[in-house]
Protein backbone atom coordinates (compact mmCIF):
# COMPACT_ATOMS: atom_id res chain seq x y z
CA UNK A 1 26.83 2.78 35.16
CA UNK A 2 27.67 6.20 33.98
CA UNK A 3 29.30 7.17 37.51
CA UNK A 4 31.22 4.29 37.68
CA UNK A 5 32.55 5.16 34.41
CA UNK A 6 33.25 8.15 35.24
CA UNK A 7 35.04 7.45 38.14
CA UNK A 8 37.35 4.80 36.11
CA UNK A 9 38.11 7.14 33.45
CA UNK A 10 39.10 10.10 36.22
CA UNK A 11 41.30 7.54 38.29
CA UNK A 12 43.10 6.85 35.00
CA UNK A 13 43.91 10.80 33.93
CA UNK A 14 44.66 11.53 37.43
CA UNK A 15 47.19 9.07 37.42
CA UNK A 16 48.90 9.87 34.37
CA UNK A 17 49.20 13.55 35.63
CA UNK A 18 50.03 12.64 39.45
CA UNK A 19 51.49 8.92 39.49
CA UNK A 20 50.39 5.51 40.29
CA UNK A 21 50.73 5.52 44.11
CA UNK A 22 48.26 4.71 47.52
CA UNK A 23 48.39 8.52 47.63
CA UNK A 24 46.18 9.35 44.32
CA UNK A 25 44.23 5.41 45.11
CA UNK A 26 43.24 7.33 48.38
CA UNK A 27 42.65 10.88 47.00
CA UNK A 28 40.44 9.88 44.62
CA UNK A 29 38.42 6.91 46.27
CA UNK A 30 37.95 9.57 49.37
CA UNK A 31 36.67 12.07 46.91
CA UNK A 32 33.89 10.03 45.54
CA UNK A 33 33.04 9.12 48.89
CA UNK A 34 32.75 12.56 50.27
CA UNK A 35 31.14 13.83 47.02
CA UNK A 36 28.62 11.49 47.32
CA UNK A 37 28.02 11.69 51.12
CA UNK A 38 27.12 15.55 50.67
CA UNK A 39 25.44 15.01 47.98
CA UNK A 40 22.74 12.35 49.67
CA UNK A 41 22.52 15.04 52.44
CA UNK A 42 21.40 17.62 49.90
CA UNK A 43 19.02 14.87 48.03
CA UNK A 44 17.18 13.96 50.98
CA UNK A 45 16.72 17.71 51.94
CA UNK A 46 14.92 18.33 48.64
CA UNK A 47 12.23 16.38 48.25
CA UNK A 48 10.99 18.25 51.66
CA UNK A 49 11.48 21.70 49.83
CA UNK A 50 10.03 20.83 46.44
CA UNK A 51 8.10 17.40 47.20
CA UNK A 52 6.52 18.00 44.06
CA UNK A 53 9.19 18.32 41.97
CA UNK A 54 11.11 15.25 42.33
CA UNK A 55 11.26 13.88 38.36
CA UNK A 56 12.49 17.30 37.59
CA UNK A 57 15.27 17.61 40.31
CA UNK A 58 16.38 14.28 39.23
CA UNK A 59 16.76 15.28 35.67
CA UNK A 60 18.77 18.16 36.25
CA UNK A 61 20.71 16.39 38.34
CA UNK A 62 21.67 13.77 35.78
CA UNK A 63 21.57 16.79 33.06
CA UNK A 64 24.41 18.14 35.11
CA UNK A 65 26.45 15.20 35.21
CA UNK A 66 26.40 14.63 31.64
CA UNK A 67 27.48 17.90 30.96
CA UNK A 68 30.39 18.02 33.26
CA UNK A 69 31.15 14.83 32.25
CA UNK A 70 31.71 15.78 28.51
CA UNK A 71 34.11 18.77 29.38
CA UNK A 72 35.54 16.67 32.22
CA UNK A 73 39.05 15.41 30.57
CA UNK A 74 40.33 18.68 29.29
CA UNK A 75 39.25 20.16 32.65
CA UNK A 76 41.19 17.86 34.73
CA UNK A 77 44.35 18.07 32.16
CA UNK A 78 44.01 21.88 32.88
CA UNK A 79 44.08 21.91 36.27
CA UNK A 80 46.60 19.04 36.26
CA UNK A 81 49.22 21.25 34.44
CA UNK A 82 48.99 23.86 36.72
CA UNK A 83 48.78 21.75 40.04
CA UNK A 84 51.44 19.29 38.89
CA UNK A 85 54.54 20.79 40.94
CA UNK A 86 51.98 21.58 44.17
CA UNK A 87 52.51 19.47 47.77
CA UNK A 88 50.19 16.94 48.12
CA UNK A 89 47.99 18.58 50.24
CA UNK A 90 47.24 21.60 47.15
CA UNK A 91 46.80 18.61 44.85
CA UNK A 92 44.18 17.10 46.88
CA UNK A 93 42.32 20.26 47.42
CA UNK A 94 42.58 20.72 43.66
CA UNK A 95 41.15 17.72 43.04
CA UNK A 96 38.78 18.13 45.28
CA UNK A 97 37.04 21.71 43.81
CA UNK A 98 37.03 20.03 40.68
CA UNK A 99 35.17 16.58 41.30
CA UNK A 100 33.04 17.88 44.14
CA UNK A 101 29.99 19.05 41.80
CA UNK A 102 29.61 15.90 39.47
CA UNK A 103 29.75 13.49 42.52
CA UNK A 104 27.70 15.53 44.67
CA UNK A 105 24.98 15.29 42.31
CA UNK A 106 25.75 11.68 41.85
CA UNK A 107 24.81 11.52 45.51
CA UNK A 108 21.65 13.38 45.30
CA UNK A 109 19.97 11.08 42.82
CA UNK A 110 19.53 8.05 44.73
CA UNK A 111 17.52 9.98 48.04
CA UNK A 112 15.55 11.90 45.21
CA UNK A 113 14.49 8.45 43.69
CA UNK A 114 14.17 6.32 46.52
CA UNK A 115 11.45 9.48 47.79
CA UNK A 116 9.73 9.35 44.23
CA UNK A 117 9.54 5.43 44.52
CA UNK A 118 8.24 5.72 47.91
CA UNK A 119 4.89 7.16 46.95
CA UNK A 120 3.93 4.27 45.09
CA UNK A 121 5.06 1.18 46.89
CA UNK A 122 4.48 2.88 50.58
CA UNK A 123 7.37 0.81 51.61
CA UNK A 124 10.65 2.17 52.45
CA UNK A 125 12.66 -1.09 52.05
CA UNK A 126 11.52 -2.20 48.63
CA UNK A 127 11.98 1.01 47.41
CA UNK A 128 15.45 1.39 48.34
CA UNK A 129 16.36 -2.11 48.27
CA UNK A 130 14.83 -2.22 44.43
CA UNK A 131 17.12 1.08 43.35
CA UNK A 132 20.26 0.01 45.40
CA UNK A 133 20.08 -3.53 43.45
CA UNK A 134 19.88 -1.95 40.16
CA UNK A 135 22.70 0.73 41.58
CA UNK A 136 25.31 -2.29 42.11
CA UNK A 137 24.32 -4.30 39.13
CA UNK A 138 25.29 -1.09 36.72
CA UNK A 139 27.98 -0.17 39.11
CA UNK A 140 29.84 -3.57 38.68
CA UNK A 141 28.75 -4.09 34.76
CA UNK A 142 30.28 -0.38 34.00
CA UNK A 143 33.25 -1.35 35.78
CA UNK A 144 33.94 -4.71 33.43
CA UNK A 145 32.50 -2.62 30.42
CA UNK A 146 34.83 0.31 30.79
CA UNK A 147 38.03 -1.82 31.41
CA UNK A 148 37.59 -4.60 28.68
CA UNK A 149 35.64 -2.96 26.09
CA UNK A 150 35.48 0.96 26.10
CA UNK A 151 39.67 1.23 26.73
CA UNK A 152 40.41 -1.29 24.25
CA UNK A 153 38.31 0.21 21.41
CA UNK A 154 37.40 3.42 22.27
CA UNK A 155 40.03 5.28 24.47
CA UNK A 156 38.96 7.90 27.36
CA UNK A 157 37.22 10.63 25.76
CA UNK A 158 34.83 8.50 23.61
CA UNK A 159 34.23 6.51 26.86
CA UNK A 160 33.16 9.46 28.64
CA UNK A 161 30.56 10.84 25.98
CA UNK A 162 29.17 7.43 26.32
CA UNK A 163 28.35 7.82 29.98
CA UNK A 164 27.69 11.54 29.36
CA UNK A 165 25.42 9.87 26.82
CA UNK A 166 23.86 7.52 29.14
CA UNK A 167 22.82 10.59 31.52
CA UNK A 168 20.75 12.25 28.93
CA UNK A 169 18.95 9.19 28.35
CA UNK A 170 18.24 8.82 31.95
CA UNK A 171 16.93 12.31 32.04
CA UNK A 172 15.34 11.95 28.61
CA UNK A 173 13.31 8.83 29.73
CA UNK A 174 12.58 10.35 33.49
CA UNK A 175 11.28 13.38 31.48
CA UNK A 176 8.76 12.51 29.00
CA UNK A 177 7.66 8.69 29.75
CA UNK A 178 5.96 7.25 26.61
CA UNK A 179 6.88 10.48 24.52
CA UNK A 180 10.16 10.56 25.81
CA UNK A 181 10.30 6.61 24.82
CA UNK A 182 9.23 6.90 21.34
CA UNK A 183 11.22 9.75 21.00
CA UNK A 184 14.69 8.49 22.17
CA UNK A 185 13.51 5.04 20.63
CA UNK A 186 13.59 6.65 17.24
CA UNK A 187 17.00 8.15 17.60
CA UNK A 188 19.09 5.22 19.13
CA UNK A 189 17.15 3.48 16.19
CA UNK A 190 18.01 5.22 13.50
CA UNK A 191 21.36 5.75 14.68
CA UNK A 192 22.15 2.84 15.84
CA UNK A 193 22.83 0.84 12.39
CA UNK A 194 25.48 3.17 11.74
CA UNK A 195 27.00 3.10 15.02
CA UNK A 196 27.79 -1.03 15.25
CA UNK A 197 28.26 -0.71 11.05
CA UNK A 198 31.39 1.84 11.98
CA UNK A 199 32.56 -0.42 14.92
CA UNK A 200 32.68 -2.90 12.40
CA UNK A 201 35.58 -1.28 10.64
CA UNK A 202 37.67 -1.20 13.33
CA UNK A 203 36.78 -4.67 14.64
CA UNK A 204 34.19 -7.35 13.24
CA UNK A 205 33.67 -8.96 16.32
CA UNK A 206 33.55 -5.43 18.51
CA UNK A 207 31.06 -4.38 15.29
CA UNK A 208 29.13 -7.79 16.16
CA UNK A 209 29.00 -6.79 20.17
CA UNK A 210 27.71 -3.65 19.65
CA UNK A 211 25.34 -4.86 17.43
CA UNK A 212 23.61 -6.94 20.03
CA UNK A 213 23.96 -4.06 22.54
CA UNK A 214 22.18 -1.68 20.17
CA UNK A 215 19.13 -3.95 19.25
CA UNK A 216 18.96 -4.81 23.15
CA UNK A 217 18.69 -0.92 23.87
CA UNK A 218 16.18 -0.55 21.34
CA UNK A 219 14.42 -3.23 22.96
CA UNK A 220 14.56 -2.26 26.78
CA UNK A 221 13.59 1.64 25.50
CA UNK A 222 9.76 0.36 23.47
CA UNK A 223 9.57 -2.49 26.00
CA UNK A 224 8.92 0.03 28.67
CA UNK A 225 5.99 1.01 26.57
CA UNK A 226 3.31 -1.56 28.04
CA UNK A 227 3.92 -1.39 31.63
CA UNK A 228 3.57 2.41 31.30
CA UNK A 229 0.43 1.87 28.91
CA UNK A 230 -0.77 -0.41 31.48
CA UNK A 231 -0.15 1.54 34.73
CA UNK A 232 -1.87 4.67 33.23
CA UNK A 233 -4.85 2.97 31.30
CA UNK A 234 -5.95 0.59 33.83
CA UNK A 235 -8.07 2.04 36.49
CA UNK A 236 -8.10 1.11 40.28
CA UNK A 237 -10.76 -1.51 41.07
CA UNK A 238 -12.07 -1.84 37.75
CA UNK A 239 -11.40 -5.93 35.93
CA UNK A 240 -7.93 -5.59 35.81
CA UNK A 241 -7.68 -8.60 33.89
CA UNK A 242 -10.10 -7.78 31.41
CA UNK A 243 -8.88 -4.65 30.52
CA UNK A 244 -4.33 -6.17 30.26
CA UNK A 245 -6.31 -8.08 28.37
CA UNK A 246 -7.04 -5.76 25.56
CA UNK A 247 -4.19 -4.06 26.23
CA UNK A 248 -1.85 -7.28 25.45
CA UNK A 249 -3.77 -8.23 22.72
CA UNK A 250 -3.07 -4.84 20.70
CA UNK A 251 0.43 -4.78 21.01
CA UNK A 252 0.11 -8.75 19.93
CA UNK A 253 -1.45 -7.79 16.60
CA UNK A 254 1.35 -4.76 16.63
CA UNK A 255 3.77 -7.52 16.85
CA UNK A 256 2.56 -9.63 14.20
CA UNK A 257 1.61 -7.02 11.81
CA UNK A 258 4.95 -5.49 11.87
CA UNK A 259 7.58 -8.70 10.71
CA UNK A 260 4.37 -8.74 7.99
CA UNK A 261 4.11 -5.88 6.55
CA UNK A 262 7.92 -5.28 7.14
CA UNK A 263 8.81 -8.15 5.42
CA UNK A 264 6.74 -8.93 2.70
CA UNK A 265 5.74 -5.48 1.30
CA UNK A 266 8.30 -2.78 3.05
CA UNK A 267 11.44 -4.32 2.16
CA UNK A 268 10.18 -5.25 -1.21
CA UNK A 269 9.18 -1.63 -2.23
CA UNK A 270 11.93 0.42 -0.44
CA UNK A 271 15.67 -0.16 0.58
CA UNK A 272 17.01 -1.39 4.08
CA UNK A 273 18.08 3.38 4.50
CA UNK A 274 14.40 4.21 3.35
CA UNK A 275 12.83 1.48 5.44
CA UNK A 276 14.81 2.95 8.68
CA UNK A 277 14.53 6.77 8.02
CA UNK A 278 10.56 6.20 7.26
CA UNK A 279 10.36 3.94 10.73
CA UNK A 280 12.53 6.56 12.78
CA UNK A 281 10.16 9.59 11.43
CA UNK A 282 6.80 7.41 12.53
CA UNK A 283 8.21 7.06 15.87
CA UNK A 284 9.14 10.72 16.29
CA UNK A 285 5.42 11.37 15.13
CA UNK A 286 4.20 9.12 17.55
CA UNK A 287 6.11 10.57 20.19
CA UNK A 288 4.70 14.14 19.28
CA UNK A 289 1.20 12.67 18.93
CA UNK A 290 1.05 11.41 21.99
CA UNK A 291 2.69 14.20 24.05
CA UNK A 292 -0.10 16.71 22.32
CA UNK A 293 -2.62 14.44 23.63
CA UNK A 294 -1.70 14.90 26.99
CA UNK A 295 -3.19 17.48 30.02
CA UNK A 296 0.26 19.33 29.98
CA UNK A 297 0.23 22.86 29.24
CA UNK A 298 0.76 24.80 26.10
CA UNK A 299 4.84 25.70 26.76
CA UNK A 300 5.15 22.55 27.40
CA UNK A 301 4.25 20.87 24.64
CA UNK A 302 6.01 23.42 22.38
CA UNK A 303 8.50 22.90 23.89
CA UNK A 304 8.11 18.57 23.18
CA UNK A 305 7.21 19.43 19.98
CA UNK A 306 10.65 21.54 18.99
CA UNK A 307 12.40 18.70 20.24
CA UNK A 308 10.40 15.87 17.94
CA UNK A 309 10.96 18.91 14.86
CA UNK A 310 15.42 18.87 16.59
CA UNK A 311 15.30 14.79 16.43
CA UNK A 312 13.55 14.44 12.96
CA UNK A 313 15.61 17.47 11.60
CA UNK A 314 19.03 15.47 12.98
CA UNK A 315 17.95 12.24 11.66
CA UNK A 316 16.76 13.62 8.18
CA UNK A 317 20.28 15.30 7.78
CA UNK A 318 22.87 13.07 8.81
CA UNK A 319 20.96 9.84 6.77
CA UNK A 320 23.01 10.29 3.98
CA UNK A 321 26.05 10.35 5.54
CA UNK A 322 25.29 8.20 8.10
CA UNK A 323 24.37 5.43 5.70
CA UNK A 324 27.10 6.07 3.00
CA UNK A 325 28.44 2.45 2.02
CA UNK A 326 27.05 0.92 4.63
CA UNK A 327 26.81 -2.61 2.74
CA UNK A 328 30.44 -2.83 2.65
CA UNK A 329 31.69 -1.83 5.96
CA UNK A 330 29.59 -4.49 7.19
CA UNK A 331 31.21 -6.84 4.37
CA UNK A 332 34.45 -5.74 4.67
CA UNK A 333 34.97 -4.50 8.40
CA UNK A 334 38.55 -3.41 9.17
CA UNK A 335 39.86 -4.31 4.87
CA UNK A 336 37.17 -1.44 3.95
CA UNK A 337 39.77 1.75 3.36
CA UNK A 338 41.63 -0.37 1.06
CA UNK A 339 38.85 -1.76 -0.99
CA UNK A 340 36.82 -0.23 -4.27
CA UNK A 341 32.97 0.51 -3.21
CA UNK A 342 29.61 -0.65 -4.88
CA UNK A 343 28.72 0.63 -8.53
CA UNK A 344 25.27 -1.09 -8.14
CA UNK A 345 23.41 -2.05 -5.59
CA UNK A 346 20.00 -4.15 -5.55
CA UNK A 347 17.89 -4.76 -2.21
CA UNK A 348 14.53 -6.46 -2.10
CA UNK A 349 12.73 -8.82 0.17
CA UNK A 350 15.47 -12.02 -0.91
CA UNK A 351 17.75 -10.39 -0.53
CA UNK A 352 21.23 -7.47 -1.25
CA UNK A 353 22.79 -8.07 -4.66
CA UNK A 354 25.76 -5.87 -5.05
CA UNK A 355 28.83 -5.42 -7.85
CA UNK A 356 32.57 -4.24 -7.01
CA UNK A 357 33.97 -2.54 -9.80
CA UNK A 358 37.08 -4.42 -11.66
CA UNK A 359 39.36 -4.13 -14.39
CA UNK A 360 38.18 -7.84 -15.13
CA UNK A 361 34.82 -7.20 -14.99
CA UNK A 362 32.33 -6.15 -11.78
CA UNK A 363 32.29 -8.85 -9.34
CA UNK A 364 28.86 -9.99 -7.97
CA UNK A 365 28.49 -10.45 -4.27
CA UNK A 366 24.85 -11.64 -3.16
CA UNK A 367 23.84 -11.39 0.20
CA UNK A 368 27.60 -10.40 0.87
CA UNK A 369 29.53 -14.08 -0.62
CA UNK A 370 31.18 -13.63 -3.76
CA UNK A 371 28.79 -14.87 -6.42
CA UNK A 372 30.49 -14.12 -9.51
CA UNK A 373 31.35 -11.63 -12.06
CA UNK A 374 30.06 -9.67 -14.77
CA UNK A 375 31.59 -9.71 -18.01
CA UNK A 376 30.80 -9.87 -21.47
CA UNK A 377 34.10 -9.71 -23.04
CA UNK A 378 36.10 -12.33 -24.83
CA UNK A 379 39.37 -11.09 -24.67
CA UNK A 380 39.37 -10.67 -20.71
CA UNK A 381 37.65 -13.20 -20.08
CA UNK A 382 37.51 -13.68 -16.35
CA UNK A 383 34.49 -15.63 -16.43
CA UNK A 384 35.25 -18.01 -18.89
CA UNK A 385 32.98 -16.59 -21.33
CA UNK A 386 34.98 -17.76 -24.64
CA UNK A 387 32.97 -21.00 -24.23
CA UNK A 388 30.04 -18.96 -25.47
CA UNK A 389 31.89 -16.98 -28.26
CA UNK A 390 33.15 -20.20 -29.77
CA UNK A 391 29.83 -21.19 -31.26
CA UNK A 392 30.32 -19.02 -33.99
CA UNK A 393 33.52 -19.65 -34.76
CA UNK A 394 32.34 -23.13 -35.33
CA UNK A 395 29.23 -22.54 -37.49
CA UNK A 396 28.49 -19.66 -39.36
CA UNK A 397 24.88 -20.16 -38.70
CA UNK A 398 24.02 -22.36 -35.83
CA UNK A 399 19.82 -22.58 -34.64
CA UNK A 400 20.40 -25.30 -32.39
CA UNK A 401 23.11 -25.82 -29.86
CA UNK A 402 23.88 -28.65 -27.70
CA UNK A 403 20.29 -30.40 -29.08
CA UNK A 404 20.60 -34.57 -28.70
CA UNK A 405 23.98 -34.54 -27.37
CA UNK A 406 23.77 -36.18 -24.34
CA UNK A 407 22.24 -39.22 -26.61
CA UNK A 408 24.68 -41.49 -28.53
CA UNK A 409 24.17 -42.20 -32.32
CA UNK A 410 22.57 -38.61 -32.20
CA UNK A 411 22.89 -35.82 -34.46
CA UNK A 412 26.06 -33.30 -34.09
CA UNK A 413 25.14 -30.94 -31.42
CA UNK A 414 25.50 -28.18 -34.22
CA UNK A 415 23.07 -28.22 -36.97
């Protein structure tokens, strides 16, 4: 996915700088080509130098990317300036020393993998037939992605980071397994809420999209947990059943306990913010816990274990921010610059009860539809309150109000 976005993204600057024209098409459909032809020369030459070493090859190969990637734009506006008046032949050679490193490592990745896969399946067509499927299905969902979603909302730098973003995670996730998961888990988590909340101030139904994208990530990220669980904690020729068994049945009493606890005591006790930071910091824990646990060495897990203290310091000091009025962006979307925020807000298990300040009293909204407002005085009455105030006027003394009336031949309703 990310390379394909790339490769969008470029063919779009480079033909704002050079023109619209088979000439660019060509130059920059040949680049990729060639970048990525050298590149699987180079990958498949590794793994016989460093056969050992493939997960960490692979990493730095989608490490690099990523960080080309986010410098990539102003790069390519640089050299465009200065190339812009050049015969096509300069421009293409241009072109050319600037793209060559970030598709040539493209190109590396898949010989690296399909060499990595090969030790476990022993079969060289599953193992490249299983990466090259999930290489075309990203390739062709990055390619409706970018166009109808990332241009329309996000322009061409934000759409880069994204793919910049989606090589770290790669590398993340190659780099640590179940650490790695818990880890990243906890920051797409945490961040996540935020993320689709500020969509949803430019657009409700791009803040709705993301919102299923996000949960969905979150998702695919802990549901890699088993498999790995499983793959590691099941030995060879032992009752394979018997053992998934146990397995399953802890993460089922994971996955009951959690809506539980989550939503009868959790939300009742703490807001929706406390609820995710406190979640977010377990996970990190996790993460370090079980990294520590492991037969790596000593740098290494320093090493894991500054980056759990980096992702719990990050999350613990953008919260606040991150979280400011987050009630009603989601209640307002793209109206929320222009309207007043929440004097008082009330979360518990049933529910959000919020009020909006007014000059006519605060206006109640529970569970975000207008329920209301607030307002105990007669003069402004915006909630019809006079009703009320009248009883005295009408009795200088009254101990009973309304009592019989609905009966005829009763007493007054004022006694």
């Amino acid at each position: 996915m990310a390379a394909l976005i790339y490769e969008i993204v470029w063919q779009k600057v480079l033909f704002a700088a050079y023109g619209v024209n088979i000439e660019s098409i060509t130059i920059v459909v040949s680049l990729f080509m060639f970048g990525l032809g050298v590149g699987s020369l180079i990958g498949g030459w590794l793994p016989s130098r460093f056969p050992n070493r493939l997960p960490q090859m692979f990493v730095i190969c989608e490490c690099g990317i990523g960080i080309f990637g986010l410098a990539s734009l102003p790069l390519i506006h640089a050299v465009a300036d200065r190339t812009l008046h050049l015969s096509m032949t300069g421009i293409t050679l241009a072109v050319y020393a600037l793209l060559f490193l970030p598709t040539m490592l493209m190109g590396a990745t898949l010989p690296i993998l399909v060499t990595h896969l090969h030790k476990h399946y022993r079969n060289i067509g599953k193992s490249v037939g299983r990466l090259y499927f999930f290489n075309t299905i990203g390739s062709a969902a990055a390619c409706l992605l970018t166009v109808d979603v990332l241009f329309v909302f996000l322009g061409k730098q934000s759409t880069v980071a994204i793919a910049a973003l989606l090589n770290f995670a790669v590398a993340a996730l190659v780099a640590a397994y179940i650490s790695g998961l818990f880890l990243i888990g906890a920051f797409i988590y945490h961040f996540s809420v935020p993320f689709f909340t500020q969509a949803t101030v430019l657009s409700k139904s791009l803040g709705l999209l993301l919102s299923y994208g996000m949960v969905a990530a979150v998702a695919f990220i802990f549901g890699n947990v088993l498999p790995i669980i499983s793959h590691y904690g099941i030995r060879q020729g032992k009752a394979v059943g018997q053992s998934l068994s146990w397995i399953y049945m802890a993460n089922i009493v994971g996955a009951t306990a959690g809506p539980m606890v989550t939503g009868f005591l959790l939300m009742d006790l703490f807001t929706l913010e406390q609820n995710i930071l406190f979640i977010s910091f377990a996970s990190v824990a996790i993460a370090a816990g079980v990294y520590i646990s492991t037969p790596s060495g000593a740098p290494a897990k320093l090493r894991f274990a500054g980056t759990a203290v980096l992702v719990a310091a990050s999350i613990a000091a953008f919260h606040s921010a991150s979280y400011a009025h987050l009630f009603e962006k989601l209640r307002y979307g793209p109206r929320y610059g222009s309207k007043p925020k929440h004097n008082h807000l009330v979360q518990n298990r049933s529910g959000v009860v919020a009020t909006e300040p007014s000059e006519n009293g605060d206006i109640i909204f529970g569970g975000g539809g207008y329920d209301g407002r607030f307002n105990l005085d007669p003069v402004l009455n915006s909630n019809g309150i006079r009703r009320t105030y009248m009883i005295t006027a009408l009795h200088p003394n009254p101990t009973e109000v309304l009592d019989g009336y609905s009966h005829p031949g009763s007493q007054p309703p004022w006694r």
